[in-house]
Protein backbone atom coordinates (compact mmCIF):
# COMPACT_ATOMS: atom_id res chain seq x y z
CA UNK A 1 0.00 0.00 0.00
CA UNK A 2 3.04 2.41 0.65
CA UNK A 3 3.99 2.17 -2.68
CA UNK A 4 0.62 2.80 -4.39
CA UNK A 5 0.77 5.77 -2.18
CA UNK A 6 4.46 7.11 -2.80
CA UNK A 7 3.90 7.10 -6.37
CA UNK A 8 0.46 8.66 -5.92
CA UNK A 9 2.07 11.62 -4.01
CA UNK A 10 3.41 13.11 -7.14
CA UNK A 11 1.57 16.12 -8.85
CA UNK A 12 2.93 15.37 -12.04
CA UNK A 13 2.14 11.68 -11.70
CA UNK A 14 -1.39 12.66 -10.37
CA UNK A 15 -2.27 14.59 -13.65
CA UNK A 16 -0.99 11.96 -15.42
CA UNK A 17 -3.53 9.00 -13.99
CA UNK A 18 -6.32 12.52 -14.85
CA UNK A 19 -5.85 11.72 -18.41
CA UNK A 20 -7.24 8.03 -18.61
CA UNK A 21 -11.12 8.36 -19.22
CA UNK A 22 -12.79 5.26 -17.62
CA UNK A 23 -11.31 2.13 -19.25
CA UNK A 24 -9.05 3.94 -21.93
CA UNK A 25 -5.48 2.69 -22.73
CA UNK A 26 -2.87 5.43 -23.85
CA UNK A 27 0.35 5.24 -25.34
CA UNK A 28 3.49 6.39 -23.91
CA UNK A 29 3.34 9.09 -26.49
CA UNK A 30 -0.01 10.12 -25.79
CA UNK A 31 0.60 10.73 -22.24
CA UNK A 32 3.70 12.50 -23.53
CA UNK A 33 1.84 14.92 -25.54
CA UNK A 34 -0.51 15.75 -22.81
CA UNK A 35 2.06 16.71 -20.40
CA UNK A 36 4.05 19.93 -20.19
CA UNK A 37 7.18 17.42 -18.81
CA UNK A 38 9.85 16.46 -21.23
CA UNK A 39 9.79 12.48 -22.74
CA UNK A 40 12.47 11.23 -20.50
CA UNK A 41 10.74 12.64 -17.29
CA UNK A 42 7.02 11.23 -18.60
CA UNK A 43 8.91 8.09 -19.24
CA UNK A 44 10.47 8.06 -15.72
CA UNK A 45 6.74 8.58 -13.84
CA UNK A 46 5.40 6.08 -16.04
CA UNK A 47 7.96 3.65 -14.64
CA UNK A 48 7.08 4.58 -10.71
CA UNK A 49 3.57 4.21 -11.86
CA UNK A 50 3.59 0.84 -13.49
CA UNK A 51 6.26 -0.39 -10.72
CA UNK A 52 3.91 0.54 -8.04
CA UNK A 53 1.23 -1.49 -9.95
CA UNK A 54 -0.88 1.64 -10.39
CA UNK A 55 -0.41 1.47 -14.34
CA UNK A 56 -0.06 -1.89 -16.16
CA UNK A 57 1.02 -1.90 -19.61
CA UNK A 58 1.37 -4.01 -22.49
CA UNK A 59 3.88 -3.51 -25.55
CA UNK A 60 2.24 -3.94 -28.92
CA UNK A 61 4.74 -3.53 -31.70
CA UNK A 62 7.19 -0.44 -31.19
CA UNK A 63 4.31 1.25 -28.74
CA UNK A 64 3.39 0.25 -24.90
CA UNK A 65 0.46 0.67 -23.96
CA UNK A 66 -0.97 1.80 -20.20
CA UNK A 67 -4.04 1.82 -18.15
CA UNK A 68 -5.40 1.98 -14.71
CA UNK A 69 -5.11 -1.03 -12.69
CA UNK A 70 -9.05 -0.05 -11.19
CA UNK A 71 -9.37 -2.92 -9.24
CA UNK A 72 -5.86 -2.63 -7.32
CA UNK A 73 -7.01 1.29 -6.62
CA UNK A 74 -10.43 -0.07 -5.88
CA UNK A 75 -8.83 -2.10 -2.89
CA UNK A 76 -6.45 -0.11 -1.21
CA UNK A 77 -8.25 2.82 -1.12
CA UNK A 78 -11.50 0.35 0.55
CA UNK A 79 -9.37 -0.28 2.90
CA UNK A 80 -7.95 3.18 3.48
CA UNK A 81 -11.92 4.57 4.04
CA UNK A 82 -12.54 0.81 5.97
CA UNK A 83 -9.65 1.91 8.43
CA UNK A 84 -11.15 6.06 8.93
CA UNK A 85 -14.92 4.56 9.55
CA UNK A 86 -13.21 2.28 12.16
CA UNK A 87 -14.43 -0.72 10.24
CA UNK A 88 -12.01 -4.14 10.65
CA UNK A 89 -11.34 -6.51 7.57
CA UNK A 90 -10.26 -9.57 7.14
């Protein structure tokens, strides 16, 4: 959960996640385009990202492709609100 967390704690990385409408997959380049950050430095959040298990990706020819893992979000942050209301879990 720390590391969802850590690389959620970024700005840049934050606005980054913003782009992905509800079940989309984007390109490297995409992403890229969209952000005011240089390639290398896109490149280098994506990694944080997808090491963290945020984004998963899948190369497809010369382009990866990423997209929200939804259900690993979906479950930490359950247990994040389960934890504030005081609720236990097994």
């Amino acid at each position: 959960m720390s590391d969802i967390f850590t690389a959620l704690g970024d700005e840049h990385r934050q606005r980054m996640l913003l782009l992905f409408e509800p079940g989309e997959r984007l390109t490297a380049g995409q992403i890229s385009d969209a952000s005011t950050l240089a390639r290398t430095t896109v490149s280098h959040h994506l990694k944080i990202l997808r090491q963290a298990n945020v984004l998963l990706s899948e190369k497809k020819g010369k382009e990866v492709w990423f997209w929200i893992n939804k259900p690993l979000l979906e479950e930490t942050f359950a247990h994040v609100l389960n934890y504030v209301r005081g609720e236990t879990h097994d």
